[in-house]
N, C-alpha and C. Protein backbone atom coordinates (compact mmCIF):
# COMPACT_ATOMS: atom_id res chain seq x y z
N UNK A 1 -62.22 -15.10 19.13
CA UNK A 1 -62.53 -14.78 17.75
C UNK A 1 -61.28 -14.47 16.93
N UNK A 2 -60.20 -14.02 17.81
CA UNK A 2 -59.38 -13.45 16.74
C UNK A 2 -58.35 -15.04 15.81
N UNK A 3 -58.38 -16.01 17.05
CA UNK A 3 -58.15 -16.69 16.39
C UNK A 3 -58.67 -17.61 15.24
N UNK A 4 -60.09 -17.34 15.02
CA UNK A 4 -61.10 -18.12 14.12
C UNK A 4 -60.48 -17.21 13.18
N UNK A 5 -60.49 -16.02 13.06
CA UNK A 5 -59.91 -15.18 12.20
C UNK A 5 -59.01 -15.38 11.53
N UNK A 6 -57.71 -15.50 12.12
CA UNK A 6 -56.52 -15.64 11.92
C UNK A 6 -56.63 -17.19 11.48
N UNK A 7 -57.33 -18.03 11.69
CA UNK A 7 -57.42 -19.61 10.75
C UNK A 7 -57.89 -19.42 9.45
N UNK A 8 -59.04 -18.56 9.41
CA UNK A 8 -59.61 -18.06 8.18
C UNK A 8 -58.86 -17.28 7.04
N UNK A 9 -57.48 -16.95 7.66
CA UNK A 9 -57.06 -16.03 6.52
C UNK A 9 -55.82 -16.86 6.36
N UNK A 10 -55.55 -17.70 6.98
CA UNK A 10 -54.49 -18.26 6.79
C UNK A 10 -54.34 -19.96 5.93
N UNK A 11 -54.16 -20.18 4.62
CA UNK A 11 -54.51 -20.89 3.83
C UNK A 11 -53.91 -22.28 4.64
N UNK A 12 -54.33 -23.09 3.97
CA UNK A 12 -54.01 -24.65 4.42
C UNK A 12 -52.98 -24.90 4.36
N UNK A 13 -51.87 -24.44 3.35
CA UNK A 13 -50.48 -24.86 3.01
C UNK A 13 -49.59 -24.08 4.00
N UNK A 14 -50.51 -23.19 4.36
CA UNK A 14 -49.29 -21.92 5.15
C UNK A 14 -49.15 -22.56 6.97
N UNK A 15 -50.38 -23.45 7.16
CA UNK A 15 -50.80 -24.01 8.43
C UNK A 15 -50.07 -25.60 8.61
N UNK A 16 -49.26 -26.04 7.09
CA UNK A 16 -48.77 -26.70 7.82
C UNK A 16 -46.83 -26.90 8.05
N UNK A 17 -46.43 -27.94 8.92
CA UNK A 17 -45.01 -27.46 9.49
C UNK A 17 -44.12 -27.28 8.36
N UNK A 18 -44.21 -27.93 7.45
CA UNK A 18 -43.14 -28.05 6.56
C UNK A 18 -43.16 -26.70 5.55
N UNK A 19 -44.65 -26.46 5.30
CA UNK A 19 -44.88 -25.44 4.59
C UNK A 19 -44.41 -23.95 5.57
N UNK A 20 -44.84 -24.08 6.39
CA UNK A 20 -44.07 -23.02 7.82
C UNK A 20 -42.41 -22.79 7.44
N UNK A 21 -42.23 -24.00 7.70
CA UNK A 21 -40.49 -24.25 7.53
C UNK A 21 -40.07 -23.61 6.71
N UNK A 22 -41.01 -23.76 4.84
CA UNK A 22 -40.22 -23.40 4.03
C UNK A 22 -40.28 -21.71 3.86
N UNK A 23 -41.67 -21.33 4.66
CA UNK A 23 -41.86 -19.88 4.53
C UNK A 23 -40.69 -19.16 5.64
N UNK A 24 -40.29 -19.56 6.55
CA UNK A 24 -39.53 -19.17 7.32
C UNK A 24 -38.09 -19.23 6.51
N UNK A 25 -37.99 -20.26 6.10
CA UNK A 25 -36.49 -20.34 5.24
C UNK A 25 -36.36 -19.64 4.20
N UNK A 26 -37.45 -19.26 3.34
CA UNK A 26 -37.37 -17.50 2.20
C UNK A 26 -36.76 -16.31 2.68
N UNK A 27 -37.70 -16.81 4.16
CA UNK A 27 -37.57 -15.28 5.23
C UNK A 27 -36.18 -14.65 5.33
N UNK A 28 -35.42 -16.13 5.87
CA UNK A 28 -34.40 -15.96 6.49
C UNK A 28 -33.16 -15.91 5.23
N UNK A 29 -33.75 -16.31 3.55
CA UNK A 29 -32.76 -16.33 2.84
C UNK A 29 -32.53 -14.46 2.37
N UNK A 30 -34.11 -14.06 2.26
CA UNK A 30 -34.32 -12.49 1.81
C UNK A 30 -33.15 -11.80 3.04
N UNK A 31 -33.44 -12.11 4.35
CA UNK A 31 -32.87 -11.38 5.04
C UNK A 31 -31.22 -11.46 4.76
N UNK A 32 -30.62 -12.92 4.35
CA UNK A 32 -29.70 -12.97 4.25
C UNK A 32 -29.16 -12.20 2.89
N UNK A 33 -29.60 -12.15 1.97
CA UNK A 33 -29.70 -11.39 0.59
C UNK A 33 -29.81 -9.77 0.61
N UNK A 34 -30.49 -9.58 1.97
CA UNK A 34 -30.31 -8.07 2.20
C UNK A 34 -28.99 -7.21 2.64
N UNK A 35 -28.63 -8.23 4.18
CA UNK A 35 -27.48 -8.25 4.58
C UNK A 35 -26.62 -8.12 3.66
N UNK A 36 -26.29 -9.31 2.61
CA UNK A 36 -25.22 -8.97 1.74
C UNK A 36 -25.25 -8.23 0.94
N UNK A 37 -26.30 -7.67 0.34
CA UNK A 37 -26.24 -6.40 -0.69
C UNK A 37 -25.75 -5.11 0.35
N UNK A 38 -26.13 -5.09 1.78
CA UNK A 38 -25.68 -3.89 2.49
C UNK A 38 -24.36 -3.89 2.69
N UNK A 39 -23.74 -5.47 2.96
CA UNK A 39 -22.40 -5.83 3.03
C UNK A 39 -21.78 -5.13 1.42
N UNK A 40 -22.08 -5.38 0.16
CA UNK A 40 -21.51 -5.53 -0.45
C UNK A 40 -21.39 -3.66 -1.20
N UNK A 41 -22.30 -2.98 -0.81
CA UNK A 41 -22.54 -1.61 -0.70
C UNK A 41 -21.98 -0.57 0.37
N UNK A 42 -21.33 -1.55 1.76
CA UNK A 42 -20.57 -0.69 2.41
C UNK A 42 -19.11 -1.19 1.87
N UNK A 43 -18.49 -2.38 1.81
CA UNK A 43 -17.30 -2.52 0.94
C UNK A 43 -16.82 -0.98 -0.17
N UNK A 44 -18.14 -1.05 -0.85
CA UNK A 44 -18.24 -0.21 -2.33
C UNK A 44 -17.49 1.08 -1.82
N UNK A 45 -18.49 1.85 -0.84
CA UNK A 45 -18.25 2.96 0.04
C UNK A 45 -17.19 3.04 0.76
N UNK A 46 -16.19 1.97 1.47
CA UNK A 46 -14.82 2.03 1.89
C UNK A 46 -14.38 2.54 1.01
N UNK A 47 -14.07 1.07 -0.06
CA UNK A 47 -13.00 1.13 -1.08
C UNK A 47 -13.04 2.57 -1.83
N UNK A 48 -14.48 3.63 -2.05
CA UNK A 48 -14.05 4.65 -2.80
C UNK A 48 -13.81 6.14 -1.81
N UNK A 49 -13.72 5.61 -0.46
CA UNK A 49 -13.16 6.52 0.57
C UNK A 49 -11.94 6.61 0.86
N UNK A 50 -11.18 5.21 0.55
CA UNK A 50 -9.70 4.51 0.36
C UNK A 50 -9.46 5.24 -0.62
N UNK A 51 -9.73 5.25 -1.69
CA UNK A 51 -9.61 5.63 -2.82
C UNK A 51 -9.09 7.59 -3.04
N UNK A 52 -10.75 8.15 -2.50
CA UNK A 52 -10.16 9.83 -2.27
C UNK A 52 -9.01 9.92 -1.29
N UNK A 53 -8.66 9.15 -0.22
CA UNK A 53 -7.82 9.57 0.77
C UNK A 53 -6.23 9.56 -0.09
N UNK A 54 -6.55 8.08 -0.78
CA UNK A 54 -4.84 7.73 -1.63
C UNK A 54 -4.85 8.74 -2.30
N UNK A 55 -5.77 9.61 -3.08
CA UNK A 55 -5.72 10.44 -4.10
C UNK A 55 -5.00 11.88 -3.42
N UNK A 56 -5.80 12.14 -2.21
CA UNK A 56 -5.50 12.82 -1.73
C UNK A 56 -3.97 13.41 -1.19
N UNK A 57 -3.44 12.36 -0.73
CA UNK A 57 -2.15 12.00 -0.34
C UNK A 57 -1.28 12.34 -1.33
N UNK A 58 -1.49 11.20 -2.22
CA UNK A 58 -1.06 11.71 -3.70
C UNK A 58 -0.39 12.86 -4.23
N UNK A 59 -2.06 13.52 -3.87
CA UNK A 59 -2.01 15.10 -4.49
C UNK A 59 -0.79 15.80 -4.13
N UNK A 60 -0.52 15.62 -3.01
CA UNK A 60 0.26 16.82 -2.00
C UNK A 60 1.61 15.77 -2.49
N UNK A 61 1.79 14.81 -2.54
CA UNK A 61 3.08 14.26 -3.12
C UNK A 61 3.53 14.80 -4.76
N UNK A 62 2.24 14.32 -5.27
CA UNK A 62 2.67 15.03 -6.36
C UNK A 62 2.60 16.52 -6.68
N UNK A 63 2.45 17.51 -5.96
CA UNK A 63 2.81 19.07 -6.18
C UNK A 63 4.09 19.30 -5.23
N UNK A 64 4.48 17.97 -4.46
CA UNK A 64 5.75 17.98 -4.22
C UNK A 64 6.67 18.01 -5.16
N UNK A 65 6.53 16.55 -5.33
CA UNK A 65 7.43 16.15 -6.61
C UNK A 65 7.37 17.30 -7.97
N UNK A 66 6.78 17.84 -8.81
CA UNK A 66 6.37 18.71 -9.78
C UNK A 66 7.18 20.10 -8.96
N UNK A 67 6.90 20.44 -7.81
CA UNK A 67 7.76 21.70 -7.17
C UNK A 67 9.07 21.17 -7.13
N UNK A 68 9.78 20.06 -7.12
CA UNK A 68 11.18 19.35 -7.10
C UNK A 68 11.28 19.70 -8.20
N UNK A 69 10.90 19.23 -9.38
CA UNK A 69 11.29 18.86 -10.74
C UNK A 69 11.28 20.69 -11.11
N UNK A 70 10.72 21.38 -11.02
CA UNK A 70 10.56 22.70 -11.34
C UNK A 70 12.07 23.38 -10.76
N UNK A 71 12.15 23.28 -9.44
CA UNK A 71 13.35 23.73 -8.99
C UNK A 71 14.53 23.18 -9.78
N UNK A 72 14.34 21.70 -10.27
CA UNK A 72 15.55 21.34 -10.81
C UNK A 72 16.19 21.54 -12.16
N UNK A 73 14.93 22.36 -13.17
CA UNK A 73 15.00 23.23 -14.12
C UNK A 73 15.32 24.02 -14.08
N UNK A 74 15.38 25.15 -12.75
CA UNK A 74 16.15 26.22 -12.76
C UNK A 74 17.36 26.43 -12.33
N UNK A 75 17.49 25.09 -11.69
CA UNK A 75 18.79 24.93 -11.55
C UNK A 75 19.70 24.83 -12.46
N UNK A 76 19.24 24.14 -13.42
CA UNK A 76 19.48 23.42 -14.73
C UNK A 76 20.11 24.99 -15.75
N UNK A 77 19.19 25.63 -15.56
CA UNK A 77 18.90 26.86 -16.32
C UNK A 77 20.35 27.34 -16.05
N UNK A 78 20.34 27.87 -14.64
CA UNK A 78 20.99 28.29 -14.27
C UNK A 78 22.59 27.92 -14.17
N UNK A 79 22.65 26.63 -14.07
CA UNK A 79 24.13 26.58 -13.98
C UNK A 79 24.64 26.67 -15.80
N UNK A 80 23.91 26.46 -16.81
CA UNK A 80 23.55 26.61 -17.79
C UNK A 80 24.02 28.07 -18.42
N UNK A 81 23.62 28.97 -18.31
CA UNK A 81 24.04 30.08 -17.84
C UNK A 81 25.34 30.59 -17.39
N UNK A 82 25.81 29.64 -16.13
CA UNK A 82 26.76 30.37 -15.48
C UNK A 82 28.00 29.75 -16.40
N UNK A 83 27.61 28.25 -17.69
CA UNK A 83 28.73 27.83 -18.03
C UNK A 83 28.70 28.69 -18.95
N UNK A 84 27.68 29.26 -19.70
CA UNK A 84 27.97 30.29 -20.85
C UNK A 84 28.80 31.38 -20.82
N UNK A 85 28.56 32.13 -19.19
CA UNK A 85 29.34 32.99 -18.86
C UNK A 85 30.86 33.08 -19.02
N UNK A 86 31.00 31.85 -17.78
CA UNK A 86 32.74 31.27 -18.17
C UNK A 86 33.24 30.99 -19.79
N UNK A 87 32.78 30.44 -20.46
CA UNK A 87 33.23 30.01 -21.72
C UNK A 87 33.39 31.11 -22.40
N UNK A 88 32.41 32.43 -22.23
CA UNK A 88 32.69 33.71 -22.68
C UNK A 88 33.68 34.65 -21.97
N UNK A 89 33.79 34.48 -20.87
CA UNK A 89 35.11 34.87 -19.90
C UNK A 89 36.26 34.51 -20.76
N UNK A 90 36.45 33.48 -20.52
CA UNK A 90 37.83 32.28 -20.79
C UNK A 90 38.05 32.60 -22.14
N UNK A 91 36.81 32.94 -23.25
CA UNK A 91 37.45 32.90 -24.83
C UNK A 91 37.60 34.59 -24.56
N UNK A 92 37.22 35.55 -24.10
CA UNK A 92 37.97 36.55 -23.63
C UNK A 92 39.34 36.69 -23.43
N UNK A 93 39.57 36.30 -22.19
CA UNK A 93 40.88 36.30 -21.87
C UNK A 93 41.43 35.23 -22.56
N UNK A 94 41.60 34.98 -23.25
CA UNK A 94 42.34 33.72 -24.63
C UNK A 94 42.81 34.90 -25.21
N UNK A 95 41.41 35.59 -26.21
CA UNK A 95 41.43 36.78 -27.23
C UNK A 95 42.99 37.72 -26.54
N UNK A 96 42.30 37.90 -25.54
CA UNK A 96 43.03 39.26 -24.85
C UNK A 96 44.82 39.02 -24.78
N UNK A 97 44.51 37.96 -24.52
CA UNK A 97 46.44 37.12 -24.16
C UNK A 97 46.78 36.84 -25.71
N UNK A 98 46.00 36.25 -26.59
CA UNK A 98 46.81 36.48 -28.00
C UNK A 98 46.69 37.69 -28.75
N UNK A 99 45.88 38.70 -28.61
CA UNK A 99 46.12 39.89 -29.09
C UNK A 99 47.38 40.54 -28.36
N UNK A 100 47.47 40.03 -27.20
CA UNK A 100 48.70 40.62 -26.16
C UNK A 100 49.54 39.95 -27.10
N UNK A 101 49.86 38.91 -26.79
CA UNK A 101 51.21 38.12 -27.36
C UNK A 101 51.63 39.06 -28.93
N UNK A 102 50.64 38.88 -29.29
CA UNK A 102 51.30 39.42 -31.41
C UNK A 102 51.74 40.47 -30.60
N UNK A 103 50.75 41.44 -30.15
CA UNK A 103 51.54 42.71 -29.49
C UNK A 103 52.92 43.42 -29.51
N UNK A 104 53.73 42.25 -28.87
CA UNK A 104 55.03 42.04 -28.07
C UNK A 104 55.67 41.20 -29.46
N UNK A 105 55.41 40.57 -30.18
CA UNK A 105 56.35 40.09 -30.81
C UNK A 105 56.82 40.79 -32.18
């Protein structure tokens, strides 16, 4: 019986080979259409895991670099500074040696 059944529900076009063929070949195109949307959705998911890791990396490069550049401002500062000092030294002792000199003469 089950097969009188199974003739009964199964239309004329679906019973024969070619029509078989072509239902099998939808089958196998959906499946292939699935595959690639999963293909093309794990790509997606690399590339934006690629993505946080470069960022990541990045990060720590760049609070490198930014801690470089910071140090090299105070360096900056600083020797900055130490030329002000001298130049105020030096026009010192200038002052001091020509107030000396009239001094003596």
């Amino acid at each position: 019986t089950s097969f009188v059944q199974r003739n009964q529900t199964t239309s004329l076009q679906e019973a024969e080979p070619y029509d078989r063929y072509l239902g099998l070949q939808r089958q196998a195109l959906r499946g292939l259409e699935r595959q690639d949307r999963a293909a093309t959705a794990r790509r997606c998911l690399e590339a934006q895991t690629l993505q946080r890791k470069i960022a990541w990396i990045n990060q720590s490069e760049d609070k490198k670099r930014e801690r470089e550049q910071q140090e090299m401002m105070e360096r900056l500062k600083v020797e900055r500074v130490d030329r002000q000092k001298m130049w105020l030294r030096d026009m010192a002792v200038r002052a001091f040696a020509v107030r000396t000199g009239i001094g003596f003469q």
